[in-house]
PDB file of N, CA and C in Angstrom:
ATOM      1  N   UNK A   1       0.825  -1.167   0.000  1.00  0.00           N
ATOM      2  CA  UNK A   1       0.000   0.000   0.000  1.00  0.00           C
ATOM      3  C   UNK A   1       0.882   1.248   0.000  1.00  0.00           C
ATOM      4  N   UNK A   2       0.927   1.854  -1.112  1.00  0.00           N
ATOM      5  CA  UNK A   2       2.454   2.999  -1.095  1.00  0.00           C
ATOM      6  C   UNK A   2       1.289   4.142  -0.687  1.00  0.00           C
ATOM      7  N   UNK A   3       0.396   4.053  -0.597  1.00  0.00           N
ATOM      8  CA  UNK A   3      -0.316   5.559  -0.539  1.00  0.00           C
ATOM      9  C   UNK A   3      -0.371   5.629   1.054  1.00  0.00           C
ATOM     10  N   UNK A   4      -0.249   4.623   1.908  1.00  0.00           N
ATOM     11  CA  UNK A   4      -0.235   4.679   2.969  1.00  0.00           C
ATOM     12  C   UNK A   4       1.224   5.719   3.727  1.00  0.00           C
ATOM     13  N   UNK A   5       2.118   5.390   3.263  1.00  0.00           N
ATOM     14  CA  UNK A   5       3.250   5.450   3.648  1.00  0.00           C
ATOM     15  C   UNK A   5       3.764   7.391   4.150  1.00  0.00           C
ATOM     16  N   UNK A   6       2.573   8.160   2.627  1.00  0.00           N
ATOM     17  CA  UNK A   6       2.846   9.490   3.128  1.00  0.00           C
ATOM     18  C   UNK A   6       2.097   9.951   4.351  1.00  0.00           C
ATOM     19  N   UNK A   7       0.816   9.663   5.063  1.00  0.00           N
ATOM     20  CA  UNK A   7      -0.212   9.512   5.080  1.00  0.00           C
ATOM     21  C   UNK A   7       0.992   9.147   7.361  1.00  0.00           C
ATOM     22  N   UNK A   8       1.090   8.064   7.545  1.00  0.00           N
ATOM     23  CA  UNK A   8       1.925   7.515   8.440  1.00  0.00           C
ATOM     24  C   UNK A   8       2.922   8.458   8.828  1.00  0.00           C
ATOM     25  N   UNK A   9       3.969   9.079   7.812  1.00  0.00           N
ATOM     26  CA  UNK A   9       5.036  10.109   8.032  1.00  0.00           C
ATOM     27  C   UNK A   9       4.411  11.445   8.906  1.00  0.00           C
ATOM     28  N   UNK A  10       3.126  11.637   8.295  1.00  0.00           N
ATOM     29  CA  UNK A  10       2.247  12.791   9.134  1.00  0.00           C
ATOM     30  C   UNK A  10       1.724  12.741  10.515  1.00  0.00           C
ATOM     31  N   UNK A  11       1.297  11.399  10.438  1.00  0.00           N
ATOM     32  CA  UNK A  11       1.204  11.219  11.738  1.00  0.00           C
ATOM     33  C   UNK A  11       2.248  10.640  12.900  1.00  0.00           C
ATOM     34  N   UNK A  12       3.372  10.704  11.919  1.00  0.00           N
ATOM     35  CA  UNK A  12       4.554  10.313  13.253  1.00  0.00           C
ATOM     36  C   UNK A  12       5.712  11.150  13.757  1.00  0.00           C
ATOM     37  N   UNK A  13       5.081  12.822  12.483  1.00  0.00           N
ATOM     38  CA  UNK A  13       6.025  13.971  12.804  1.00  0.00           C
ATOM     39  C   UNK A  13       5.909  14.321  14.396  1.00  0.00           C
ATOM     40  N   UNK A  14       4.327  14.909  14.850  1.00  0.00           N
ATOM     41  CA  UNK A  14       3.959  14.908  15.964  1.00  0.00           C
ATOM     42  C   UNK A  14       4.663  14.556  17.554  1.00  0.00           C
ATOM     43  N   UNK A  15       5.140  12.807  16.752  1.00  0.00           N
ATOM     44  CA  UNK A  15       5.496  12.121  17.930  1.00  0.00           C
ATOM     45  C   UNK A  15       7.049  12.373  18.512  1.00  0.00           C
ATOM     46  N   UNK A  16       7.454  13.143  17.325  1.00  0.00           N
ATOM     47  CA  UNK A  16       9.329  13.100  17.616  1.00  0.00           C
ATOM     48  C   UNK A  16       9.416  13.764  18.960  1.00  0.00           C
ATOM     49  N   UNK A  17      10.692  13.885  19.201  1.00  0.00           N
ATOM     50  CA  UNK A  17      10.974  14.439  20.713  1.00  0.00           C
ATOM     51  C   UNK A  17      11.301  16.064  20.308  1.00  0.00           C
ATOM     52  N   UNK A  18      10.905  16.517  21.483  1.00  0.00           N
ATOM     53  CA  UNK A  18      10.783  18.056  21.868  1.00  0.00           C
ATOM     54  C   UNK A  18      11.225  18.466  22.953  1.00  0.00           C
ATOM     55  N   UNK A  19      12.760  19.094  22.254  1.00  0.00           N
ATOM     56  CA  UNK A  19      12.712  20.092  24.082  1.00  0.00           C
ATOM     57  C   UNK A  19      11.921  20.774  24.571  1.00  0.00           C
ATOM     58  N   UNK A  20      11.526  20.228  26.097  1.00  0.00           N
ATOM     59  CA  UNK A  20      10.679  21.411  26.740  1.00  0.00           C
ATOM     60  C   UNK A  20      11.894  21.822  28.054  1.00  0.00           C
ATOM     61  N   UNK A  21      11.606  23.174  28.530  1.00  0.00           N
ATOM     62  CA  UNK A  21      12.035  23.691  29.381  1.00  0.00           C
ATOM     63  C   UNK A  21      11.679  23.343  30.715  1.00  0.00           C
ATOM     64  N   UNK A  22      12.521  23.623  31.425  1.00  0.00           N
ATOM     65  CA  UNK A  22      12.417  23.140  32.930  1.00  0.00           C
ATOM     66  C   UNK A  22      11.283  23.888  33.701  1.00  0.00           C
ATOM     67  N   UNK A  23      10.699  23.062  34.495  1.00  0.00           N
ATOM     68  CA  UNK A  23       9.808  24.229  35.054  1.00  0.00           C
ATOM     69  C   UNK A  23      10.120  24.277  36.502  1.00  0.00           C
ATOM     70  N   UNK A  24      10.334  25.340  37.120  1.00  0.00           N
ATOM     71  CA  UNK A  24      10.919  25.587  38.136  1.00  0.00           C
ATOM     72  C   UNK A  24       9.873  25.682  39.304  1.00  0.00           C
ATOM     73  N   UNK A  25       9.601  24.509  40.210  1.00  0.00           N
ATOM     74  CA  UNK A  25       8.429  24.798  41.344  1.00  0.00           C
ATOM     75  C   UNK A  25       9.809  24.877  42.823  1.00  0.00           C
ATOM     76  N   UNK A  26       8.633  25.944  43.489  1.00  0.00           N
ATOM     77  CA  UNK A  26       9.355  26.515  44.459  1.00  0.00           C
ATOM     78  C   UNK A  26       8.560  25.642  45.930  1.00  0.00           C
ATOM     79  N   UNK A  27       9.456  25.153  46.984  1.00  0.00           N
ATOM     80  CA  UNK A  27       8.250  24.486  47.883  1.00  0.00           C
ATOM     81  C   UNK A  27       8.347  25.511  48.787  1.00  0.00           C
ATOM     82  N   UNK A  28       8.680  27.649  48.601  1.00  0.00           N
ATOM     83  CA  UNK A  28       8.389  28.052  49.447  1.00  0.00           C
ATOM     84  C   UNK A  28       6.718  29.133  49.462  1.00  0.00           C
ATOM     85  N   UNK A  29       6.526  29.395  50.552  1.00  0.00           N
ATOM     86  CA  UNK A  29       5.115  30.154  50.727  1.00  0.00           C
ATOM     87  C   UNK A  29       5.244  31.516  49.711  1.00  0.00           C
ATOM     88  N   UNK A  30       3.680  31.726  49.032  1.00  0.00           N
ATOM     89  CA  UNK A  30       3.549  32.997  48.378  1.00  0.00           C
ATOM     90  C   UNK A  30       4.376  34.070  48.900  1.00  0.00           C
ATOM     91  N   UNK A  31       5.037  34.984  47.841  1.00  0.00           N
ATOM     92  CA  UNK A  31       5.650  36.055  49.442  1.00  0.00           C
ATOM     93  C   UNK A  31       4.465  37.145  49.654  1.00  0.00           C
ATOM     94  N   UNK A  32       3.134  36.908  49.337  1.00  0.00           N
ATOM     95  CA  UNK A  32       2.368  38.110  49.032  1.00  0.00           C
ATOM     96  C   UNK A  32       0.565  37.334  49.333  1.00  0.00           C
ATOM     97  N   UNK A  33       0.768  36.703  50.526  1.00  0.00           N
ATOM     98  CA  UNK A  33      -0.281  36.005  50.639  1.00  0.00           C
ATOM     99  C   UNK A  33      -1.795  36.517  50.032  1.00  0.00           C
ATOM    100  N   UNK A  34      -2.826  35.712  49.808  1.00  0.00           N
ATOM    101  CA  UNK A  34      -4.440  36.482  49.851  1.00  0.00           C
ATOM    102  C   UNK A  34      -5.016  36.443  50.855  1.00  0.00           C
ATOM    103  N   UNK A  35      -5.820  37.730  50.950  1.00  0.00           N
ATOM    104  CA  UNK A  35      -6.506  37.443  51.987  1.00  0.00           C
ATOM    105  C   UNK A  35      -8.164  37.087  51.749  1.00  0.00           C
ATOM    106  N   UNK A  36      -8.511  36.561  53.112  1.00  0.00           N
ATOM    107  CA  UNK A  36      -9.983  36.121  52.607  1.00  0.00           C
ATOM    108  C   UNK A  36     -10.706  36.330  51.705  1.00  0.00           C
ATOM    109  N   UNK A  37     -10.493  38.023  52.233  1.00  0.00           N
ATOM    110  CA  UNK A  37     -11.991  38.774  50.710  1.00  0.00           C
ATOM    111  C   UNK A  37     -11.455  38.111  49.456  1.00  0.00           C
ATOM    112  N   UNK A  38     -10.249  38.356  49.170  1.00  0.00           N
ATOM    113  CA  UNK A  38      -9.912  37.603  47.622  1.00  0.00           C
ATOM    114  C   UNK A  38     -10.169  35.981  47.411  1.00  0.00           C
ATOM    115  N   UNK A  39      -9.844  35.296  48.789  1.00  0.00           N
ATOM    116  CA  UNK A  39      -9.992  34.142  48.361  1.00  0.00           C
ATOM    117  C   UNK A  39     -11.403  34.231  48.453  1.00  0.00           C
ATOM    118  N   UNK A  40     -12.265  34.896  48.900  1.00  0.00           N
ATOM    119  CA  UNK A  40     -13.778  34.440  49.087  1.00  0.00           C
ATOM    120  C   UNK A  40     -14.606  34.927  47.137  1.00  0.00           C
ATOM    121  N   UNK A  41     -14.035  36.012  47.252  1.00  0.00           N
ATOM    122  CA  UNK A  41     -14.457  36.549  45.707  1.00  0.00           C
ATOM    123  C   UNK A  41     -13.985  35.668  44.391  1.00  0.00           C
ATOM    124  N   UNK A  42     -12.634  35.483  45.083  1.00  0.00           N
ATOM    125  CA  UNK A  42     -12.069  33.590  43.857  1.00  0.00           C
ATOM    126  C   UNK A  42     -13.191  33.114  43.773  1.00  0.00           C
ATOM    127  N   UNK A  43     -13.795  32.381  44.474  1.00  0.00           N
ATOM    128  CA  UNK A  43     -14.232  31.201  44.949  1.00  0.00           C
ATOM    129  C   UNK A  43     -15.667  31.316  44.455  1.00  0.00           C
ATOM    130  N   UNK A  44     -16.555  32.622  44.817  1.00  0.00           N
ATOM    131  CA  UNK A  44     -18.074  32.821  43.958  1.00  0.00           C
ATOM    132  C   UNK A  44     -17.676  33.084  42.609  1.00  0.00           C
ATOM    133  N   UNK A  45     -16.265  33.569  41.701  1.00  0.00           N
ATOM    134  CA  UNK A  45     -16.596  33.609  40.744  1.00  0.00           C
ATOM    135  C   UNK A  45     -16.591  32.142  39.842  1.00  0.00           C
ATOM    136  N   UNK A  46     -15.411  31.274  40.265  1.00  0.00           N
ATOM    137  CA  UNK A  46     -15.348  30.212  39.568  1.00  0.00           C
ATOM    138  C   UNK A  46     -17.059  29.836  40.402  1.00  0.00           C
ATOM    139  N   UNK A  47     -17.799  29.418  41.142  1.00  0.00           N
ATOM    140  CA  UNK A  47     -19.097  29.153  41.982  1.00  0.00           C
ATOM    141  C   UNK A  47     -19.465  29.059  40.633  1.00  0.00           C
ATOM    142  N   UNK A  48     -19.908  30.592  40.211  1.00  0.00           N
ATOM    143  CA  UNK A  48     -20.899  31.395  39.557  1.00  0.00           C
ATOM    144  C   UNK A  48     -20.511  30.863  38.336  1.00  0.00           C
ATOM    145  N   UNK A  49     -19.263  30.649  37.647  1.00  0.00           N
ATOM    146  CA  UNK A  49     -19.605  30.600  36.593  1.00  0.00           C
ATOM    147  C   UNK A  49     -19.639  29.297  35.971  1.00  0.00           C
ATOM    148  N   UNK A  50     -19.226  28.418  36.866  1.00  0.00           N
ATOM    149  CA  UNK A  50     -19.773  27.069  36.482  1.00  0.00           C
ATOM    150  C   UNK A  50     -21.155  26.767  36.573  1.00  0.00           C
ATOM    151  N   UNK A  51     -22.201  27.253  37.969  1.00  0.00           N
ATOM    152  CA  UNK A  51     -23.354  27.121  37.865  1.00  0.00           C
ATOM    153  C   UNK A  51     -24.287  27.835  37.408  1.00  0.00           C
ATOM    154  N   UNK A  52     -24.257  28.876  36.902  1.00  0.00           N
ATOM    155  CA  UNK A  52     -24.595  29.866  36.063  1.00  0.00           C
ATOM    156  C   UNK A  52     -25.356  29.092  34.650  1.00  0.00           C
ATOM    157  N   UNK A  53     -24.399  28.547  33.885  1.00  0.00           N
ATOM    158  CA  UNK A  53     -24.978  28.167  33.030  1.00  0.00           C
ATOM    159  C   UNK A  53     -25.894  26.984  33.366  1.00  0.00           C
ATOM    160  N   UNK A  54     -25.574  26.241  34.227  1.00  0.00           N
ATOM    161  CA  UNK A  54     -26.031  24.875  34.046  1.00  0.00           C
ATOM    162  C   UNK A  54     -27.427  25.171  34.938  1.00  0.00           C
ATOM    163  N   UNK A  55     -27.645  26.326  35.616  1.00  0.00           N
ATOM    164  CA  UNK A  55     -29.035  26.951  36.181  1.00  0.00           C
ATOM    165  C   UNK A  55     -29.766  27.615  34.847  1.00  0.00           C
ATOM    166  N   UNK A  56     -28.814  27.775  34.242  1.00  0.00           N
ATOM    167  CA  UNK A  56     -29.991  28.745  32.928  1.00  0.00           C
ATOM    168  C   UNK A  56     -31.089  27.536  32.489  1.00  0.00           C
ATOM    169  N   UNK A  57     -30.068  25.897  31.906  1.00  0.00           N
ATOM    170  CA  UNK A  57     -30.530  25.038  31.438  1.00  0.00           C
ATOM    171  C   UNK A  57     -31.283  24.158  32.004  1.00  0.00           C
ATOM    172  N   UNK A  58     -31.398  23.988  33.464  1.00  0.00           N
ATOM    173  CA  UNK A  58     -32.740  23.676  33.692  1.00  0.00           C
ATOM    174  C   UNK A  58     -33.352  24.392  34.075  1.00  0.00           C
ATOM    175  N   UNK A  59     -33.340  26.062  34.341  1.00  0.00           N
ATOM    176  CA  UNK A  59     -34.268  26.490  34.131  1.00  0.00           C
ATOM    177  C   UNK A  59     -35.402  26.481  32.701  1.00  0.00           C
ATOM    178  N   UNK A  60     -34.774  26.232  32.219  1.00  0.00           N
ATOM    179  CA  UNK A  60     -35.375  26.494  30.462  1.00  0.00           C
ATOM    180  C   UNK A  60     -35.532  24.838  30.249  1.00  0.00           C
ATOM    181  N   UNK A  61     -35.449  23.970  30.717  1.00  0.00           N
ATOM    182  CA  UNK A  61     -35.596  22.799  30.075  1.00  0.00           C
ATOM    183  C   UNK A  61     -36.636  22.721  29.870  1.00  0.00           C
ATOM    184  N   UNK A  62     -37.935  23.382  30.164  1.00  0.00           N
ATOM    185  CA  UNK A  62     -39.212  22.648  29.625  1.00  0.00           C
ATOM    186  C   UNK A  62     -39.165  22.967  28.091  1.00  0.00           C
ATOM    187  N   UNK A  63     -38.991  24.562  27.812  1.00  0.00           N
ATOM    188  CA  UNK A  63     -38.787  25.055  26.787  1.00  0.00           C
ATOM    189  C   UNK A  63     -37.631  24.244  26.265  1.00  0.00           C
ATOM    190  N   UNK A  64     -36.722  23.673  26.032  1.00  0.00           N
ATOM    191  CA  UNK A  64     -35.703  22.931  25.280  1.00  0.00           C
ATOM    192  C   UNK A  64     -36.245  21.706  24.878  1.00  0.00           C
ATOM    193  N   UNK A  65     -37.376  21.316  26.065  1.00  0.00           N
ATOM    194  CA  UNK A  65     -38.664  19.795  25.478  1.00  0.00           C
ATOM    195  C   UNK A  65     -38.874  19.787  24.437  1.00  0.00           C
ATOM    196  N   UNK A  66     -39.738  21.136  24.359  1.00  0.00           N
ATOM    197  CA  UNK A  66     -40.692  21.528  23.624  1.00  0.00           C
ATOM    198  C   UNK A  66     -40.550  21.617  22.287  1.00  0.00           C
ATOM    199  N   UNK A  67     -39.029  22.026  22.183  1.00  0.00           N
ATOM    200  CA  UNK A  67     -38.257  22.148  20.505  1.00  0.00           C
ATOM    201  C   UNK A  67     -38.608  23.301  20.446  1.00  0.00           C
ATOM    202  N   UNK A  68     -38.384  23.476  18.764  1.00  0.00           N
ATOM    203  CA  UNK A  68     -38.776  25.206  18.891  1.00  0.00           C
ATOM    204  C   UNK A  68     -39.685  25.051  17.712  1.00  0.00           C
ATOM    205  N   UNK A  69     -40.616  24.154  17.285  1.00  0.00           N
ATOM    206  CA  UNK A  69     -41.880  24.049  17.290  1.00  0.00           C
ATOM    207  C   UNK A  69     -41.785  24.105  15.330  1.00  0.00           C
ATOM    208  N   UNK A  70     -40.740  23.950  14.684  1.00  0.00           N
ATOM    209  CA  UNK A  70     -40.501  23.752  13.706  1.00  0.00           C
ATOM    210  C   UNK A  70     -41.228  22.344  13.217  1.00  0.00           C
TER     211      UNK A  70
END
């Protein structure tokens, strides 16, 4: 099968090796801690915006039943 052969080369460029750079983790404390209010305001926005949508959609699920009547 020669048509295979270009077809294989493409998918095995991908796989070659790649320098990646070092990533440098530190095991010491933030030097610039948060404080509550921030961690509390973090915390409702990721809240909010994960349940946000998924409240729109069952709110509306009857209407999503229903189709849109086409």
């Amino acid at each position: 099968m020669p048509g295979l052969s270009p077809a294989l080369r493409l998918l095995q460029a991908p796989l070659g090796c790649r320098v990646l750079p070092k990533v440098y983790i530190s095991g010491k404390p933030a030097r610039t801690p948060t404080s509550p209010a921030e961690q509390a305001i973090g915390i409702s926005v990721l809240f909010t915006s994960f349940l946000a949508p998924a409240g729109w959609v069952l709110h509306h699920l009857d209407h999503y039943k229903k189709g849109s009547g086409a």
